[in-house]
N, C-alpha and C. Protein backbone atom coordinates (compact mmCIF):
# COMPACT_ATOMS: atom_id res chain seq x y z
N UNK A 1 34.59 -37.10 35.23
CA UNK A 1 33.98 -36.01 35.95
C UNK A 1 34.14 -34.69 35.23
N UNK A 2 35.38 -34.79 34.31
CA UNK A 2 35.31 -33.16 33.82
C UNK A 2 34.21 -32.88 32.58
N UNK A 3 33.68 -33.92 31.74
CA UNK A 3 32.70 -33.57 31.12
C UNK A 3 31.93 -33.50 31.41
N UNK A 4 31.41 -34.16 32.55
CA UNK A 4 29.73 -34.59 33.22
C UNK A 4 30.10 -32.78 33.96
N UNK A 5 30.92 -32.55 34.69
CA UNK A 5 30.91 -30.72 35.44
C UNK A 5 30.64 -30.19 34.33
N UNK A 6 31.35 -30.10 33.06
CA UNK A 6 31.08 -29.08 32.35
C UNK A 6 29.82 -29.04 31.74
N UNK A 7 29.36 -29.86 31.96
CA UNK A 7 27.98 -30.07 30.69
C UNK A 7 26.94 -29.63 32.10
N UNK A 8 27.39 -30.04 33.40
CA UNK A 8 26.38 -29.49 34.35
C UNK A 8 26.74 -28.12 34.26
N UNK A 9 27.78 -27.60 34.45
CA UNK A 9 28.22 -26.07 34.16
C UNK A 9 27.50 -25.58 33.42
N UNK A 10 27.27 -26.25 31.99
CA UNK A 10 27.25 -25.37 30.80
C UNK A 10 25.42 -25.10 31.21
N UNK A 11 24.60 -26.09 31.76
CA UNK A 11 23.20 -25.84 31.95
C UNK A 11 23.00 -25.04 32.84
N UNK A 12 23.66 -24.61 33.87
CA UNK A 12 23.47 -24.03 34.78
C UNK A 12 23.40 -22.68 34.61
N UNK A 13 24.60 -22.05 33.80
CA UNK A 13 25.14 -21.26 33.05
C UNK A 13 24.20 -20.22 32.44
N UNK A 14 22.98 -21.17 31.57
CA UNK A 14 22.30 -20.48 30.67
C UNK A 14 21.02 -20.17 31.80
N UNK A 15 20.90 -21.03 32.45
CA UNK A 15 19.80 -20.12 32.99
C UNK A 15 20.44 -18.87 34.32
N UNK A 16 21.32 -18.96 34.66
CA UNK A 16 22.16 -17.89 35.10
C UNK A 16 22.30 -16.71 34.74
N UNK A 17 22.62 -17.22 33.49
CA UNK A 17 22.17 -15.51 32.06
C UNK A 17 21.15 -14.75 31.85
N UNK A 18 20.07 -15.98 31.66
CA UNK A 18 18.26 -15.61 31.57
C UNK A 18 17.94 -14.75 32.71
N UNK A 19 18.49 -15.41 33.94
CA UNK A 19 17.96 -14.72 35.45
C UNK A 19 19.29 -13.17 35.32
N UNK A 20 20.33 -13.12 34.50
CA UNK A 20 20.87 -11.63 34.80
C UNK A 20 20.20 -10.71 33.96
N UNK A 21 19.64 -11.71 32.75
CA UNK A 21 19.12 -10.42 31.60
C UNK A 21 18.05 -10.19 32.39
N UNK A 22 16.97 -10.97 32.97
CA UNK A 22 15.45 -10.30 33.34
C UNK A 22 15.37 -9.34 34.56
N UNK A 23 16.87 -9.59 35.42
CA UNK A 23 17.18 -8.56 36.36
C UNK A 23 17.23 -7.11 35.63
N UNK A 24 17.98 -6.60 34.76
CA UNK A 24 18.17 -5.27 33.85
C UNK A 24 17.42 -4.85 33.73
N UNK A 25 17.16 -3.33 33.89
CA UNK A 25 16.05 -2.84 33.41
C UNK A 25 16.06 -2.69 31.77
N UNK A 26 17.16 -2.88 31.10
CA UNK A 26 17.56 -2.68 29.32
C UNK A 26 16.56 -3.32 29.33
N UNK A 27 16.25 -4.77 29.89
CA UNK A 27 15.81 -5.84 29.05
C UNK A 27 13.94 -5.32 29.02
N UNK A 28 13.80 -4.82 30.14
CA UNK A 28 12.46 -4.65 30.42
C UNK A 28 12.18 -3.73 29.30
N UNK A 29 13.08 -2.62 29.25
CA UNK A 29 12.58 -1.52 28.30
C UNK A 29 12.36 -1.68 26.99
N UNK A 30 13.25 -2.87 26.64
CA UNK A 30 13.41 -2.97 25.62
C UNK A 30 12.32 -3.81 24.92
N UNK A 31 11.83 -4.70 25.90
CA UNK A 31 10.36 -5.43 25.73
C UNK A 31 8.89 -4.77 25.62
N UNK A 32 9.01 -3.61 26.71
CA UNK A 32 8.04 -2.82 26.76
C UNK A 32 8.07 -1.67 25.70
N UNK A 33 9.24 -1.46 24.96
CA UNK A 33 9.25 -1.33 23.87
C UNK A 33 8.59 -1.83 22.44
N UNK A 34 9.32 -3.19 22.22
CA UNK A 34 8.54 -3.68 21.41
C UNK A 34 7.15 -4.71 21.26
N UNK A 35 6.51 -4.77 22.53
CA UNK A 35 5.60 -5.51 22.66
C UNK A 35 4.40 -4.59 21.82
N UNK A 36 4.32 -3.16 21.78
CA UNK A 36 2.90 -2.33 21.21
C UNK A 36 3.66 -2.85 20.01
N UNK A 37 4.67 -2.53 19.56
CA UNK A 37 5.05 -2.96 18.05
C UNK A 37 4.49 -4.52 17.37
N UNK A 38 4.95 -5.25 18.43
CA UNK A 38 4.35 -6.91 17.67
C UNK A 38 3.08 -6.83 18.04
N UNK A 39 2.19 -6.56 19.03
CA UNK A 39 0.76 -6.44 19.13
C UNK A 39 0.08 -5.82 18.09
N UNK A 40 1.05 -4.40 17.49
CA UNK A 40 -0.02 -4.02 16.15
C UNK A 40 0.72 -4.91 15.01
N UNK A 41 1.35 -5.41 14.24
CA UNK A 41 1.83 -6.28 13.68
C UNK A 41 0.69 -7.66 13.51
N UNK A 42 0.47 -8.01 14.70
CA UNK A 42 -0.34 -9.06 14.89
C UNK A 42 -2.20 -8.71 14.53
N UNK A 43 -2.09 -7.93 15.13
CA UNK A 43 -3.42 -6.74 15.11
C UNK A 43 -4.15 -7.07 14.14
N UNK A 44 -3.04 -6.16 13.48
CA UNK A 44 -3.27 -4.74 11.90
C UNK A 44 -2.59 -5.58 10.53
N UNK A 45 -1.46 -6.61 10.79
CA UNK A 45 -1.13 -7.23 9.70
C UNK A 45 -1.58 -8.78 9.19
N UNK A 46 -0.95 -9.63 10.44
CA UNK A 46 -0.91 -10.63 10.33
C UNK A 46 -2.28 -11.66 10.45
N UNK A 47 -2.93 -11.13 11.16
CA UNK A 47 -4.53 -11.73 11.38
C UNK A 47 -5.27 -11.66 9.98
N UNK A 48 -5.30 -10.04 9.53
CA UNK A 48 -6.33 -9.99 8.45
C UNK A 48 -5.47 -10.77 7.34
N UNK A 49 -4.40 -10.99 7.30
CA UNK A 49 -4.07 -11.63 6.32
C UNK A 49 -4.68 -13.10 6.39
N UNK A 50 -4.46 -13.91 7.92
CA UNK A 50 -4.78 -14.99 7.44
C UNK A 50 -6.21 -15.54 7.72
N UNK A 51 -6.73 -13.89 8.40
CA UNK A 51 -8.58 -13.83 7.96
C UNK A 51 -8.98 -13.90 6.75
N UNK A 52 -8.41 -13.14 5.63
CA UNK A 52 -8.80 -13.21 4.24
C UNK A 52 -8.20 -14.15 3.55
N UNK A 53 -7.51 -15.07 3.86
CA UNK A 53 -6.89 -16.71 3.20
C UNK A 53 -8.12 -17.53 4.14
N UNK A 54 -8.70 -17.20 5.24
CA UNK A 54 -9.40 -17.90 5.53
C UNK A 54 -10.92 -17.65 4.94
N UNK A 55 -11.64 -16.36 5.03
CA UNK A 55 -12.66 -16.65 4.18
C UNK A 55 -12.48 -16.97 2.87
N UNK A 56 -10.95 -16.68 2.03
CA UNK A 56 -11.15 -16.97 0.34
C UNK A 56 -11.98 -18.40 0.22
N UNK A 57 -11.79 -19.36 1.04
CA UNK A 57 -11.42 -20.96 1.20
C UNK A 57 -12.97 -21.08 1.54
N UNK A 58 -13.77 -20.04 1.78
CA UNK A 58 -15.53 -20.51 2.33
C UNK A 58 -16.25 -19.91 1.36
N UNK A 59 -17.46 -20.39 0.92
CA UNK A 59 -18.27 -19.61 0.89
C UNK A 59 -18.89 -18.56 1.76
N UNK A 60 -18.21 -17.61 1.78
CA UNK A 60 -18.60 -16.75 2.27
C UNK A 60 -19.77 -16.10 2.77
N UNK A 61 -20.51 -16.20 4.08
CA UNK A 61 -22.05 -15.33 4.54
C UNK A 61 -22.30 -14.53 5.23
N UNK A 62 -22.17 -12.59 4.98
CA UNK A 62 -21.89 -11.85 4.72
C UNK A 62 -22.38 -11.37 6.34
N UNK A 63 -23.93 -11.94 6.20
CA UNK A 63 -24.65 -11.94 7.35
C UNK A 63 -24.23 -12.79 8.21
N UNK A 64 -24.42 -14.07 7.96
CA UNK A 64 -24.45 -14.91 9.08
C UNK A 64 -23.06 -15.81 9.10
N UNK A 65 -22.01 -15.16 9.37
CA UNK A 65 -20.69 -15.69 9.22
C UNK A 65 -20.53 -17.37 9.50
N UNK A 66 -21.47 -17.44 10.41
CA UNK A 66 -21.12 -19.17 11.29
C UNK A 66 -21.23 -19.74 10.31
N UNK A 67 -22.69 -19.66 9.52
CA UNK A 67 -23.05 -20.72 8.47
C UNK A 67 -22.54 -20.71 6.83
N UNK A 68 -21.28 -19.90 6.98
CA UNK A 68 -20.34 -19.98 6.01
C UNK A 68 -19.73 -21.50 5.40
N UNK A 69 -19.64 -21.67 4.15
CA UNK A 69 -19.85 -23.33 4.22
C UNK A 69 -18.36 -23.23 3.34
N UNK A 70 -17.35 -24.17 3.67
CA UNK A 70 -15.88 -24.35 3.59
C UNK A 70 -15.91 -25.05 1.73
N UNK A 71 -15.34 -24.14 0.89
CA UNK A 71 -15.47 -24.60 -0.66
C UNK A 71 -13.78 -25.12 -0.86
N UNK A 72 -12.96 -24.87 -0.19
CA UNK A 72 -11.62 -25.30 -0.46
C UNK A 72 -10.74 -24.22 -1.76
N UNK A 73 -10.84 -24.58 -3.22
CA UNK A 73 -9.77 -23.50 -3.75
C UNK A 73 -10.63 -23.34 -5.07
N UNK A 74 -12.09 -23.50 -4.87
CA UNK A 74 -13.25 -23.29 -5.70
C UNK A 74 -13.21 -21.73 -6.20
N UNK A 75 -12.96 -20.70 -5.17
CA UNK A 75 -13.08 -19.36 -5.10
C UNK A 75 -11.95 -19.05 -6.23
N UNK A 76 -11.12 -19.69 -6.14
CA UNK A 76 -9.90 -19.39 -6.91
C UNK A 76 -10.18 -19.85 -8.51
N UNK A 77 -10.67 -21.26 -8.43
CA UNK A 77 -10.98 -21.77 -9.71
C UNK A 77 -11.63 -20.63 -10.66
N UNK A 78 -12.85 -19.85 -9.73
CA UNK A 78 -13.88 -19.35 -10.16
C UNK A 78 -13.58 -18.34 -10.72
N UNK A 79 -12.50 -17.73 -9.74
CA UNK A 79 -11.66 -16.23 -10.04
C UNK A 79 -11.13 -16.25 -11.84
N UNK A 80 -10.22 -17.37 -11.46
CA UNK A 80 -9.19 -17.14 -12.68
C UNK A 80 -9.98 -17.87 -13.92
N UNK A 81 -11.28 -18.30 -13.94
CA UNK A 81 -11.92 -18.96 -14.99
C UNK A 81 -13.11 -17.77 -15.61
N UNK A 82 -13.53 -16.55 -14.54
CA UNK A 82 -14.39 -15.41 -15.46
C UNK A 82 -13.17 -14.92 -16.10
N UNK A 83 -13.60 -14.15 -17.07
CA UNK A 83 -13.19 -13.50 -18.12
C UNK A 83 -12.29 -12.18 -17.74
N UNK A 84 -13.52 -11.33 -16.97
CA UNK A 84 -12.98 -9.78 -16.85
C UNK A 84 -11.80 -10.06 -15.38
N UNK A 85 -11.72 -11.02 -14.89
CA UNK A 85 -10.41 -11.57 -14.19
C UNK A 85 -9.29 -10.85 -15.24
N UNK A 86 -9.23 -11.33 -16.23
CA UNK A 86 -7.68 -11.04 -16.94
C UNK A 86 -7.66 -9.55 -17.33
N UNK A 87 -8.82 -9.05 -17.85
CA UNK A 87 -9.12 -7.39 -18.21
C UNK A 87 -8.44 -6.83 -16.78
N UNK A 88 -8.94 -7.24 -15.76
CA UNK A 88 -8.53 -6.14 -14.42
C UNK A 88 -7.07 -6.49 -14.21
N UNK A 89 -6.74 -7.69 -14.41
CA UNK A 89 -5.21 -7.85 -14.43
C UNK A 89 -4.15 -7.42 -15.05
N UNK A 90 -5.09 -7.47 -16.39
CA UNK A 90 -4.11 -6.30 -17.74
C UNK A 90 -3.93 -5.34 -17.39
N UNK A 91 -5.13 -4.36 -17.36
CA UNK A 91 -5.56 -2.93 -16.27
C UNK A 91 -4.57 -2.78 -15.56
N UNK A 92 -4.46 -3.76 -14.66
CA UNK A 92 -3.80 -3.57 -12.90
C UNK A 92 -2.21 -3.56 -13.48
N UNK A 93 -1.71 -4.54 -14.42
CA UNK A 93 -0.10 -4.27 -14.91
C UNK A 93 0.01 -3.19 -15.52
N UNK A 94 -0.80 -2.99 -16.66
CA UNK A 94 -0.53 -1.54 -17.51
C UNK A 94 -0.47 0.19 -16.84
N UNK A 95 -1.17 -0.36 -15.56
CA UNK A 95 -1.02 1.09 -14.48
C UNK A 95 0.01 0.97 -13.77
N UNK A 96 0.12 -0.67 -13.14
CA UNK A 96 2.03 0.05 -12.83
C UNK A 96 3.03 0.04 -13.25
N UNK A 97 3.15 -0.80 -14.65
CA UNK A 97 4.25 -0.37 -15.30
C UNK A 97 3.74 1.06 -15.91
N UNK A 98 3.02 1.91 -16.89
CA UNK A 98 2.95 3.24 -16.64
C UNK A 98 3.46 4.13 -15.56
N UNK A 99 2.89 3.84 -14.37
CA UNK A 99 3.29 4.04 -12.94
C UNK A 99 5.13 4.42 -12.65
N UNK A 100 5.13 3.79 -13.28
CA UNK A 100 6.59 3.55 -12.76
C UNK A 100 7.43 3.85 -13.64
N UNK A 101 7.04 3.61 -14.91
CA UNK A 101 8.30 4.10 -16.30
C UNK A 101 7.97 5.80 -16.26
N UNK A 102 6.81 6.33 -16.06
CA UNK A 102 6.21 7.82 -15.82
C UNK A 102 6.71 8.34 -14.74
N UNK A 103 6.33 8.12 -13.38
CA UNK A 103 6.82 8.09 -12.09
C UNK A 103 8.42 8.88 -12.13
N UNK A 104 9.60 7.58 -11.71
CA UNK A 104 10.82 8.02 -11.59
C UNK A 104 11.82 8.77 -12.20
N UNK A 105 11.69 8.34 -13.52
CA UNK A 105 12.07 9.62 -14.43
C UNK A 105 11.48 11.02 -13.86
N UNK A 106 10.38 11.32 -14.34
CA UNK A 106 9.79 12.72 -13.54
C UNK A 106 10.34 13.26 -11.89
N UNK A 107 10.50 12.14 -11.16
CA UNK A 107 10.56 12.63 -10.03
C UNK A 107 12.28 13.29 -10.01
N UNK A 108 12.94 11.80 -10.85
CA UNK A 108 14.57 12.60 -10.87
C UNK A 108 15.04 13.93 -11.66
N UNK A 109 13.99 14.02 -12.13
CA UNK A 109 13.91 15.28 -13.23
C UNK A 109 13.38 16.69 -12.06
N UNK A 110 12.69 16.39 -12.05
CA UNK A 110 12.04 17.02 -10.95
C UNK A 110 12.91 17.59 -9.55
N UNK A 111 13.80 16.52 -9.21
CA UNK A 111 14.70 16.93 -7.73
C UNK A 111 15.98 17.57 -8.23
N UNK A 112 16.11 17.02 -9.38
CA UNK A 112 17.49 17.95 -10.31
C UNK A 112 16.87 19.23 -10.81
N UNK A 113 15.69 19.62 -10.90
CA UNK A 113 15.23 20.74 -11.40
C UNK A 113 15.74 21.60 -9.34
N UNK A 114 14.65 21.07 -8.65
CA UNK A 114 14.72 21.66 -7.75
C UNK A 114 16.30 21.49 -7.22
N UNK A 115 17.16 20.90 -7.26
CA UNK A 115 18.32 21.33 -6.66
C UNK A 115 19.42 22.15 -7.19
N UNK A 116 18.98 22.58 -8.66
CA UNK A 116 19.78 23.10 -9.60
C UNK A 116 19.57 25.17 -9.01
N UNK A 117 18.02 24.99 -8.28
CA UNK A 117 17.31 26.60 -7.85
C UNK A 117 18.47 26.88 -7.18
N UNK A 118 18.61 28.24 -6.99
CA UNK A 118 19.37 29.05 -6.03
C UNK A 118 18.14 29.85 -5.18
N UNK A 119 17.58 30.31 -5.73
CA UNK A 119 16.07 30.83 -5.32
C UNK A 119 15.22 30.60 -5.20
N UNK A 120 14.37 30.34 -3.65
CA UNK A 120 12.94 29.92 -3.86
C UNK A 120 13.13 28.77 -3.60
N UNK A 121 14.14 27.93 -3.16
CA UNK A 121 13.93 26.36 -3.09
C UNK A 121 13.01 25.81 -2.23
N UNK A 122 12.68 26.61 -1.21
CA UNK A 122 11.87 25.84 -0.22
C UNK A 122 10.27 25.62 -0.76
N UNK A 123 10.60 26.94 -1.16
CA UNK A 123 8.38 27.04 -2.07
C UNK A 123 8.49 26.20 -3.18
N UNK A 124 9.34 25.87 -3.94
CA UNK A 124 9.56 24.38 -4.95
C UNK A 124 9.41 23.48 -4.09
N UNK A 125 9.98 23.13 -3.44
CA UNK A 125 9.89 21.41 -2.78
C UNK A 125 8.63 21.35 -1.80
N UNK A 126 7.98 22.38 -1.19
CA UNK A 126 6.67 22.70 -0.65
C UNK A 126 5.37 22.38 -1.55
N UNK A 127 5.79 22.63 -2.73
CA UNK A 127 4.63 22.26 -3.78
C UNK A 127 4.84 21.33 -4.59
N UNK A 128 6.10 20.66 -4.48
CA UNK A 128 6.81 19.27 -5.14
C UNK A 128 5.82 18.21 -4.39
N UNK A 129 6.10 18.49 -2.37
CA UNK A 129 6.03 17.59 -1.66
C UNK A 129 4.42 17.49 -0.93
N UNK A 130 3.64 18.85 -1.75
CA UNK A 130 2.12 19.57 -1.06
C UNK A 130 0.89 17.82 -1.33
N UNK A 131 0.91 17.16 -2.62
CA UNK A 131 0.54 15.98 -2.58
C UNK A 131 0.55 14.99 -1.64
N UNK A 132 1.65 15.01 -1.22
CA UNK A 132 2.22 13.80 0.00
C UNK A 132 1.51 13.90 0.93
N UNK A 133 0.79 15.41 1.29
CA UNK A 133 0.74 15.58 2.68
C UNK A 133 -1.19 15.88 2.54
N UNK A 134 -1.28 16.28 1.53
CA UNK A 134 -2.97 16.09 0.98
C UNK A 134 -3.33 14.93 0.91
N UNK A 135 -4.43 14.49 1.62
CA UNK A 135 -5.33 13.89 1.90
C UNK A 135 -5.41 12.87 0.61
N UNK A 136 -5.56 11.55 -0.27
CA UNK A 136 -5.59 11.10 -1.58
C UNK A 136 -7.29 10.84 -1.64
N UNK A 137 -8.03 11.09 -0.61
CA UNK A 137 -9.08 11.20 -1.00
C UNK A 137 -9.59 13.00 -1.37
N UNK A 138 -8.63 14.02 -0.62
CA UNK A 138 -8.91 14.93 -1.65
C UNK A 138 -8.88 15.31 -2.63
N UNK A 139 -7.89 14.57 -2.95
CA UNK A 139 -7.41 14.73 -4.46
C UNK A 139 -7.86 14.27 -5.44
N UNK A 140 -8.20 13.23 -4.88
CA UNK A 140 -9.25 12.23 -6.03
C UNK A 140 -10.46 13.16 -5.72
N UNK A 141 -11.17 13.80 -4.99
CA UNK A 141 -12.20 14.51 -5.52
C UNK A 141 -11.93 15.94 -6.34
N UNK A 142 -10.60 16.36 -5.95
CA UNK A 142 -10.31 17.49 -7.09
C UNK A 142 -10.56 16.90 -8.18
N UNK A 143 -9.27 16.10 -8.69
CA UNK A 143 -9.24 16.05 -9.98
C UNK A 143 -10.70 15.53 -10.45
N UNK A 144 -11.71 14.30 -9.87
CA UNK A 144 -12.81 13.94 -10.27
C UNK A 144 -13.66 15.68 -10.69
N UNK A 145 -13.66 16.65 -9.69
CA UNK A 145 -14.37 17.58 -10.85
C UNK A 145 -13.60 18.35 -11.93
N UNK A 146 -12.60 17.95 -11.66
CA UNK A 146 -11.32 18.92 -13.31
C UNK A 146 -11.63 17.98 -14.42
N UNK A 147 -11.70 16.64 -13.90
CA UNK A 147 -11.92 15.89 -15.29
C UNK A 147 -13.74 15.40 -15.41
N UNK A 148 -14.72 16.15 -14.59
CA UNK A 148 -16.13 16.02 -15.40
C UNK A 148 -15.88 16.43 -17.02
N UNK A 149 -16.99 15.43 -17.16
CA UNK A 149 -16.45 15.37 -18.88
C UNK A 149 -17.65 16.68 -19.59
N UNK A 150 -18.63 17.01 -18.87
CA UNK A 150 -19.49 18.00 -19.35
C UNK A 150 -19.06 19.61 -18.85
N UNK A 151 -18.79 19.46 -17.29
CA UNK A 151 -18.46 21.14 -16.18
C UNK A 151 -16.85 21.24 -16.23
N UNK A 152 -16.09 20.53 -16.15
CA UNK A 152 -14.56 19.97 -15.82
C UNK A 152 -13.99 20.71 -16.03
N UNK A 153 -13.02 21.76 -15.58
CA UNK A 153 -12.24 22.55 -16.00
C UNK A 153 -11.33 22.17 -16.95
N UNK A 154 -10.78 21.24 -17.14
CA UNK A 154 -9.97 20.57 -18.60
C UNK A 154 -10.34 20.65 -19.44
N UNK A 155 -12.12 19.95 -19.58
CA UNK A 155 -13.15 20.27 -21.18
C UNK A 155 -12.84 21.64 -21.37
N UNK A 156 -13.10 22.78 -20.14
CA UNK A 156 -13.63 24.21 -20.69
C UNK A 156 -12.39 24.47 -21.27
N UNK A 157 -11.38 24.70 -20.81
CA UNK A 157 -10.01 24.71 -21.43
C UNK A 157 -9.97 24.37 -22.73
N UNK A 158 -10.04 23.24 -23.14
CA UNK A 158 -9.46 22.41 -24.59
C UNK A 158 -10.77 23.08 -25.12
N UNK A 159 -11.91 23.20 -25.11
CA UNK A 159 -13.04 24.45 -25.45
C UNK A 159 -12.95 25.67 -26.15
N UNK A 160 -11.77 26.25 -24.72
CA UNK A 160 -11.57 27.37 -25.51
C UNK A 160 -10.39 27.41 -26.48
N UNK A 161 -9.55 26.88 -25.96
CA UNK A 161 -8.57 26.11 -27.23
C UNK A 161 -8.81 26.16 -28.79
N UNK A 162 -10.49 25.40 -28.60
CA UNK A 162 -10.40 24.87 -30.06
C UNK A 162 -10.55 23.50 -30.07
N UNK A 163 -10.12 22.56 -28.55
CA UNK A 163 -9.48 21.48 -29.27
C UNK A 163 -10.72 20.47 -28.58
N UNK A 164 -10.75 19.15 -28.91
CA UNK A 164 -11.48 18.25 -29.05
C UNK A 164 -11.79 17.95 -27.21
N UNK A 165 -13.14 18.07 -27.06
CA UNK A 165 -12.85 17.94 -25.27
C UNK A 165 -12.84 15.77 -25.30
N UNK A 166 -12.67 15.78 -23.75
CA UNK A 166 -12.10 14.29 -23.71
C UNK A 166 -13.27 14.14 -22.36
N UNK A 167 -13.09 12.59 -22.50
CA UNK A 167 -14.40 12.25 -21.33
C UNK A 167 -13.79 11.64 -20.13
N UNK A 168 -12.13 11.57 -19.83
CA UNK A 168 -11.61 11.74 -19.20
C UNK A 168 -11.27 10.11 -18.36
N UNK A 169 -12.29 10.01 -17.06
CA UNK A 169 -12.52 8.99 -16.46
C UNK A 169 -13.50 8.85 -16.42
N UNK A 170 -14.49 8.78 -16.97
CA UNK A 170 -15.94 8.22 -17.54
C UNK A 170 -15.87 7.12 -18.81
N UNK A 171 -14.56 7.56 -19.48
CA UNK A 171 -14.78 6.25 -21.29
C UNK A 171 -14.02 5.67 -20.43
N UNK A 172 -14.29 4.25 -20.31
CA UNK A 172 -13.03 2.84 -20.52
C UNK A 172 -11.96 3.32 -21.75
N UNK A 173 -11.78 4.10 -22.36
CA UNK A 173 -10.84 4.20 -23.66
C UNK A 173 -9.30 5.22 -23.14
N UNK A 174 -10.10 6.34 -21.92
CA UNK A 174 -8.77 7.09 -21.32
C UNK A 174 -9.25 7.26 -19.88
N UNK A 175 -9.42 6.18 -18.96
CA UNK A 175 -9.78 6.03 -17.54
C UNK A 175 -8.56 6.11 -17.22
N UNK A 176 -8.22 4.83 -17.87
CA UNK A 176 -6.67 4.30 -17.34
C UNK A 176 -5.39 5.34 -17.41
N UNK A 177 -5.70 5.97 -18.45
CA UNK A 177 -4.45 7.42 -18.83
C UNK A 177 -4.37 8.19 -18.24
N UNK A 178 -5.91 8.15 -17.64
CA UNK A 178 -6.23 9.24 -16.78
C UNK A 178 -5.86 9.27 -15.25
N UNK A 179 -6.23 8.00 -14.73
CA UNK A 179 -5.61 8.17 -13.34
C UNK A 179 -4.27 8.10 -13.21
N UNK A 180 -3.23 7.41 -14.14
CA UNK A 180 -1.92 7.08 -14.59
C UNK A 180 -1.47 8.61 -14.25
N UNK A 181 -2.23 9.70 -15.18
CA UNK A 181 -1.70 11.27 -15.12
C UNK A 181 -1.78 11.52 -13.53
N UNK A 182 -3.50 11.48 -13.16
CA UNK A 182 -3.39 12.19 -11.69
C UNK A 182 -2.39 11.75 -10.99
């Protein structure tokens, strides 16, 4: 009898617990807490992910989704068998390692510059941090007219310089250097 009680004990027990936690209001809050959290999670992350593993796998119909016809890992074959596949891949590594060997250095250079100020620190880190908070589609239209390769304020510059103007993000030869800089 004392194992058969305890093992009835021990079941009884747990749902005893279940019924004190759902009494609490902690527990409620704490649900009604994170339920908007896993709803956008589910939403905003996890769906389109395994929406876009699910069309990779179809032929895809842009219009008429139903009659999308199921190719299996064809899409993939197809991918990694064109050519300019590996060009955009080269591309895509050579910008973030640039990215990143350019990047952190500068930035630690940069926060040791600004913490070294006695003066003025706030208008330094205001224009350190003025990017972050600008829009990246404004910016990409600044710099797109600084670097027109004919009007661009950079050409007129190196112009008056003297020095050789550049075509910026228009040549495939300094696209890549170029957005690397912006």
């Amino acid at each position: 009898m004392g194992v058969a009680a305890r093992s009835g004990q021990a079941n009884r027990l747990f749902p005893m617990r279940l019924q004190r936690a759902l009494r609490r209001p902690q527990f409620w809050f704490g649900l009604a807490v994170l339920l908007p959290w896993a709803a956008w999670y589910i939403v905003f992350l996890y769906r389109p992910i395994l929406m876009g593993f699910w069309m990779s796998v179809l032929n895809y119909n842009l219009l008429t989704p139903a009659e999308s016809v199921f190719v299996g890992l064809k899409n993939f074959y197809n991918v990694f068998t064109y050519d300019r596949f590996w060009i955009a891949l080269q591309n895509t590594v050579t910008y973030s390692v640039l990215q990143y060997v350019l990047t952190i250095p500068l930035a630690l250079l940069t926060s040791w510059c600004i913490v070294s100020v006695k003066r003025g620190r706030q208008l330094y880190q205001f224009v350190v941090f003025l990017p972050v908070v600008v829009s990246l589609v404004a910016i990409s239209m600044l710099f797109k007219m600084l670097m027109d390769p004919q009007f661009g304020t950079f050409n007129q510059v190196l112009r008056l310089l003297g020095l050789p103007t550049s075509q910026w993000i228009a040549s495939s030869d300094t696209a890549l250097i170029s957005i690397v800089a912006v």
